[in-house]
Each structure stands twice: as C-alpha cells, then as structure tokens.
Protein backbone atom coordinates (compact mmCIF):
# COMPACT_ATOMS: atom_id res chain seq x y z
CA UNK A 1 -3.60 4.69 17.39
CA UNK A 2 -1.75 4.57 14.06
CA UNK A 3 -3.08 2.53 11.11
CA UNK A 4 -1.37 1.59 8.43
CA UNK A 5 -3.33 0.50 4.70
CA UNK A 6 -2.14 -2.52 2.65
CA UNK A 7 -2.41 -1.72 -0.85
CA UNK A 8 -1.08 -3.06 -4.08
CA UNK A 9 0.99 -0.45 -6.57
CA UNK A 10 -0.67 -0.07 -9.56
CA UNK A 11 1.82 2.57 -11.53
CA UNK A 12 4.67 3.83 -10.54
CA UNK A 13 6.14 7.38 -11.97
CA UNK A 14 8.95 9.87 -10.12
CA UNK A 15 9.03 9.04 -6.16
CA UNK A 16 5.02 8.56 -6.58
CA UNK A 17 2.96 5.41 -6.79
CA UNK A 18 -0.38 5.07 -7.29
CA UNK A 19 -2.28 2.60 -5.48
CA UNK A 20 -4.92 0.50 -5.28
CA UNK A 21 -6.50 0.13 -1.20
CA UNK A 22 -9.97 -2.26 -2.09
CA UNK A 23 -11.25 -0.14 -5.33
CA UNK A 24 -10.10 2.83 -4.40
CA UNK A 25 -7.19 4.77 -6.35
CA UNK A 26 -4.89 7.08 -4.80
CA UNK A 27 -1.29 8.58 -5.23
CA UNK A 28 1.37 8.38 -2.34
CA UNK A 29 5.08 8.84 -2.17
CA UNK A 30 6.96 5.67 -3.25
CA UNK A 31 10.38 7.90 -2.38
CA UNK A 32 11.31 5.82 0.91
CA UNK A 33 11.06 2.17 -1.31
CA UNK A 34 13.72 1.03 -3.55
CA UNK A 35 12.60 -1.25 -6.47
CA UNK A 36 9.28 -0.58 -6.67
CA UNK A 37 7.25 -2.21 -9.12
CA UNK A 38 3.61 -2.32 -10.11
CA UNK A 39 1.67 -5.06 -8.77
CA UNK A 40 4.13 -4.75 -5.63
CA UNK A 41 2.26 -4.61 -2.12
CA UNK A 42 2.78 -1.68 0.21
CA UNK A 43 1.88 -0.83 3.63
CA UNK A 44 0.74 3.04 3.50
CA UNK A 45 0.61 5.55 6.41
CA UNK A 46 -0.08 9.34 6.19
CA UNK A 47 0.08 9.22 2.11
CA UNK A 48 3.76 7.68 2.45
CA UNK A 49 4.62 3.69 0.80
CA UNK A 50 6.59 2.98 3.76
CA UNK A 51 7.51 -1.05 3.55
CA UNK A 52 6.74 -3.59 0.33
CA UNK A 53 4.36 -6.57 2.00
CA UNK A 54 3.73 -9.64 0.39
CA UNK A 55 -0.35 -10.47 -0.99
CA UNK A 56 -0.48 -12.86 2.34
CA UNK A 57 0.44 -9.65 4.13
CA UNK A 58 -2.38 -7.86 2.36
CA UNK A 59 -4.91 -10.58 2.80
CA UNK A 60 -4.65 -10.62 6.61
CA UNK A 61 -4.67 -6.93 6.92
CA UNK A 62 -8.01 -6.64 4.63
CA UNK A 63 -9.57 -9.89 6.84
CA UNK A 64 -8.28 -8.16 9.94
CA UNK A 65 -9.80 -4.39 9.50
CA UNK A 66 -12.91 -6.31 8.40
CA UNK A 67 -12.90 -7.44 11.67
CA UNK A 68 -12.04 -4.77 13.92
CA UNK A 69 -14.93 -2.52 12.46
C-alpha cells in the first residue's frame, strides 16, 4: 500500500519546498507543482510534492491516519 502525507509548504526555494507534516520539517521536490506558494497544502509521496490540496483536504487526511493507526 502507498501512502501519501498532507503537509502545508512552509518555504519554497529552486524546485524544493520545505514542509511542514504535524511539527515535523522536511525538504521535498516542489519540481512537478506550478505556482507554489508557502502556506500552500501538498500531498507528498516518496519525498516528491505531487498535487496542491486544500486545508479541508489536510484536515481529513490528519483525522483519517489518526484513525487507521
């Protein structure tokens, strides 16, 4: 099974953003995403921003992997 983690952009700086996934901070390619901006929400799979989500998006994920473990 493939998962995919919701995460909001915090800074954005040559094809990599860095995120925020519930406190934690990392860098992924933003290269596949046009018009990235910080404070944008991203769904995230193998270090790659691969589709812009809205905060409901993100809010249903989080509720939903809270669940599910």
């Amino acid at each position: 099974m493939c998962v995919g983690l919701s995460a909001k952009v915090v800074k954005i700086s040559n094809g990599t953003a860095v995120i925020d996934a519930g406190g934690a901070k990392r860098e992924v390619s933003s290269q596949l995403l046009e018009d990235l901006e910080p404070g944008d929400y991203v769904m995230v799979h193998a270090g790659v921003a691969i589709a812009k989500i809205t905060d409901d998006d993100d809010s249903e994920t989080d509720q939903l992997m809270e669940e599910f473990l």
